[in-house]
Protein backbone atom coordinates (compact mmCIF):
# COMPACT_ATOMS: atom_id res chain seq x y z
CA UNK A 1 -19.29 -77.35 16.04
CA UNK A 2 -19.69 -73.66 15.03
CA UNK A 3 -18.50 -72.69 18.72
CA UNK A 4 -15.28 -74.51 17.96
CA UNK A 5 -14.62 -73.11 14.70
CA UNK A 6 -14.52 -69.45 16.01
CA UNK A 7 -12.96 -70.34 18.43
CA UNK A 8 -9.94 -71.66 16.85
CA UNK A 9 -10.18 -68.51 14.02
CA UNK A 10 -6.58 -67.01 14.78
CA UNK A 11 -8.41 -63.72 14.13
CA UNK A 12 -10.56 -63.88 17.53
CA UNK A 13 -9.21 -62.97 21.06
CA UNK A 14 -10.91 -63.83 24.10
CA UNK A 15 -10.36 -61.61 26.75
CA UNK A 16 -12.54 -62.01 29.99
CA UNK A 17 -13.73 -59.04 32.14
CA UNK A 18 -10.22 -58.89 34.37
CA UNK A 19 -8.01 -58.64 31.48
CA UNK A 20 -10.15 -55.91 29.75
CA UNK A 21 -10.16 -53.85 32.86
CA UNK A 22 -6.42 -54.35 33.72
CA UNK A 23 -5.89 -53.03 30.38
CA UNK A 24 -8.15 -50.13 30.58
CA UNK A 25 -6.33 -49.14 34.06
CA UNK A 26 -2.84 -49.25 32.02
CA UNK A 27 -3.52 -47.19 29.35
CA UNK A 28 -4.85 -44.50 32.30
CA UNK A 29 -1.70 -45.17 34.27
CA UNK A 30 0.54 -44.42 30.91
CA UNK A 31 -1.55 -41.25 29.87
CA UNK A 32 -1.46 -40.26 33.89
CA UNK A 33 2.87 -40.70 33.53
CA UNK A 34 2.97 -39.27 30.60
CA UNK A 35 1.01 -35.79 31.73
CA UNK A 36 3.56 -35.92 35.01
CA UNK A 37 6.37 -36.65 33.33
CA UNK A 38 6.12 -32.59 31.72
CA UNK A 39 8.42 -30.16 32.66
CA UNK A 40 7.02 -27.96 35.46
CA UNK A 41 6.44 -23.86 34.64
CA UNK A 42 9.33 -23.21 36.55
CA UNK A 43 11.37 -25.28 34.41
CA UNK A 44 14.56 -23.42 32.66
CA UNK A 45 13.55 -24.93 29.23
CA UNK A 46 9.70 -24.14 29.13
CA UNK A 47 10.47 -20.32 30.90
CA UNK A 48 13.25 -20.58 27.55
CA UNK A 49 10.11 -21.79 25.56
CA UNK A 50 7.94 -19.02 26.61
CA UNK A 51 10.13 -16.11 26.16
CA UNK A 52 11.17 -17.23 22.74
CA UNK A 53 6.74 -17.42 22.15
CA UNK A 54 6.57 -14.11 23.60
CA UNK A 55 9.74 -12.46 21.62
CA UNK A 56 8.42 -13.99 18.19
CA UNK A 57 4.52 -12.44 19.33
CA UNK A 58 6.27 -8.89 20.23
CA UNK A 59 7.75 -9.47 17.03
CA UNK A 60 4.94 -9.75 14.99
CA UNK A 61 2.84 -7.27 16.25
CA UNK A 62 5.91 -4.85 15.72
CA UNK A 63 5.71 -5.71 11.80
CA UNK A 64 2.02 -4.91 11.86
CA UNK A 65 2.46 -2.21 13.11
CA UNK A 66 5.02 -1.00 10.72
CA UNK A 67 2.84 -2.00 8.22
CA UNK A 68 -0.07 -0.14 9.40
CA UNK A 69 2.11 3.05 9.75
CA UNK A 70 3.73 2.38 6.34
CA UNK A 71 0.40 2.24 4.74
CA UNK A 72 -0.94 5.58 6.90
CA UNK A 73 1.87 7.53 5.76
CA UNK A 74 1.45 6.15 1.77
CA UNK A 75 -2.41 7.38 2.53
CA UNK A 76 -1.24 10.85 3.38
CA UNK A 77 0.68 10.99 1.03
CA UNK A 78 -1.48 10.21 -1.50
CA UNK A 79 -3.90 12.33 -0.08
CA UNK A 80 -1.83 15.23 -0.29
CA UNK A 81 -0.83 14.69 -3.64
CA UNK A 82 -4.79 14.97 -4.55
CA UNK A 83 -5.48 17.85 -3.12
CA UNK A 84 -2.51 19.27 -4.71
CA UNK A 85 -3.18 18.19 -7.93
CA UNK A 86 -7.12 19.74 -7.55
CA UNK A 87 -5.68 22.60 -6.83
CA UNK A 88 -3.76 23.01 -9.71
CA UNK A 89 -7.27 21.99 -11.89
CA UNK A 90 -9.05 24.48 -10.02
CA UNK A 91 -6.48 27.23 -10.60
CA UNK A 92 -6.13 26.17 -14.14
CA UNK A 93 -10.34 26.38 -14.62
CA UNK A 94 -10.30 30.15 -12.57
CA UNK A 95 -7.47 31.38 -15.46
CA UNK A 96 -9.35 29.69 -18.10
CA UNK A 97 -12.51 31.47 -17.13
CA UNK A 98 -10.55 34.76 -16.41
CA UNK A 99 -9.16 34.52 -19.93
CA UNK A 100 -12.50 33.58 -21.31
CA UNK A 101 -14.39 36.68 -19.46
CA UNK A 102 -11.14 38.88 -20.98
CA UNK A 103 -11.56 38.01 -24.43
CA UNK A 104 -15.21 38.35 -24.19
CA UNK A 105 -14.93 41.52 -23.13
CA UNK A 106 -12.18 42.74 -25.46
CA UNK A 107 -14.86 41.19 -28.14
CA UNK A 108 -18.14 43.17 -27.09
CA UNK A 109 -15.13 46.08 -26.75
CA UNK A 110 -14.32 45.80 -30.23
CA UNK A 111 -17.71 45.25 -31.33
CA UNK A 112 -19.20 48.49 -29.26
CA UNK A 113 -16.21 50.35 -30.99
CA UNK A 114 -16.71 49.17 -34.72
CA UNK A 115 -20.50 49.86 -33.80
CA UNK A 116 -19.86 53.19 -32.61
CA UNK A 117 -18.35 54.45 -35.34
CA UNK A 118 -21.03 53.84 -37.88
CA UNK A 119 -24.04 54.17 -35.99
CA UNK A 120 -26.45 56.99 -35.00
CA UNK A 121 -27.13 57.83 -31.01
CA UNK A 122 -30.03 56.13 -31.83
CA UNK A 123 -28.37 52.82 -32.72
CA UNK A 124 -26.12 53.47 -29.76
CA UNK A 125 -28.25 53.52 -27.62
CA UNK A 126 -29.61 49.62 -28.40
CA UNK A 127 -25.33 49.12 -28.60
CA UNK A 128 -24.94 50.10 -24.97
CA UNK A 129 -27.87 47.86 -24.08
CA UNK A 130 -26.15 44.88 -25.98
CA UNK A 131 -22.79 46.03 -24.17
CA UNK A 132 -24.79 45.12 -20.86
CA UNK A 133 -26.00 42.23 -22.04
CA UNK A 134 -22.42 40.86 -23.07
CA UNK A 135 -20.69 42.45 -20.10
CA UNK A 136 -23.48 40.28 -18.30
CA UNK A 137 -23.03 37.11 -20.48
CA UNK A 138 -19.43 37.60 -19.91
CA UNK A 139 -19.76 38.09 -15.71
CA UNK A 140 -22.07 35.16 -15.91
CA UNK A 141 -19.27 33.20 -17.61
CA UNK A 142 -16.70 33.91 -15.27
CA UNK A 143 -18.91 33.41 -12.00
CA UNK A 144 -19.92 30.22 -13.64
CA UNK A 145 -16.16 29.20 -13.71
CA UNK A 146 -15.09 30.02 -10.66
CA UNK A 147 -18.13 28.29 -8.89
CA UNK A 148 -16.84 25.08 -11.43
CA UNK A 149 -13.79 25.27 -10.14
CA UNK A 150 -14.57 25.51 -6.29
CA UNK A 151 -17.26 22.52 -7.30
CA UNK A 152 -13.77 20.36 -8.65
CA UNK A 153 -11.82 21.46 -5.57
CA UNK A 154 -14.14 20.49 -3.38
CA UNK A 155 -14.84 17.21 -5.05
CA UNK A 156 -11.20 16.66 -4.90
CA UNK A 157 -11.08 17.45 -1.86
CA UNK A 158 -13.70 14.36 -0.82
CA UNK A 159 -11.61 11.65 -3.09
């Protein structure tokens, strides 16, 4: 009795071995036509195909490489404008030092002068040695600029 009741289910389907296997070998047959029935290579409409593929691809690689040259040229340029700009730092550190080694100079100047004037050979004696030292202090200054300022080009140099 519980044979009879799946059998008569409207659900089931009871194929036997033939049927399964002609349907097997028609679903190869219809994926076999369909795979022949593609246009060949030498087909007007594929070689159309392609070429469009192929003119889109040159395309492409045409913007890229715009791009890359675009963003070359903006990193030169940048580049450029860096160095320039340390440059200008550099030159502006060298005339602040130069101006700082003047005035320090036209200070132990004015000071050796005033000193001069009121002291014994004696006491000018220790003011010429103090005129060396600030002449020194003041050489020292300006050698320590400069070597700043070739230590800020060079560092803008590397950015």
């Amino acid at each position: 009795m519980k044979r009879d009741s799946y059998a008569t289910m409207q659900g089931m389907k009871r194929d036997d071995f033939n049927e399964r296997r002609k349907t097997a070998e028609g679903a190869r047959n219809a994926t076999l036509e369909r795979f022949r029935a593609r246009p060949a290579q030498d087909d007007p409409v594929v070689q159309q195909r392609l070429a469009a593929q192929r003119a889109v691809a040159e395309a492409r690689e045409q913007r890229r490489a715009d791009r890359e040259a675009e963003r070359a040229a903006q990193a030169e340029a940048a580049r450029v404008e860096a160095e320039r700009l340390a440059a200008e730092e550099a030159q502006r550190q060298v005339e602040a030092a130069r101006l700082a080694a003047e005035e320090a100079v036209r200070q132990a100047e004015a000071a050796r002068e005033a000193a001069a004037a009121s002291m014994e050979q004696e006491e000018r004696a220790v003011l010429l040695d103090a005129e060396k030292k600030a002449r020194a202090l003041a050489l020292a200054a300006e050698q320590k600029a400069m070597r700043d300022a070739r230590y800020a080009a060079r560092k803008a140099r590397r950015k």
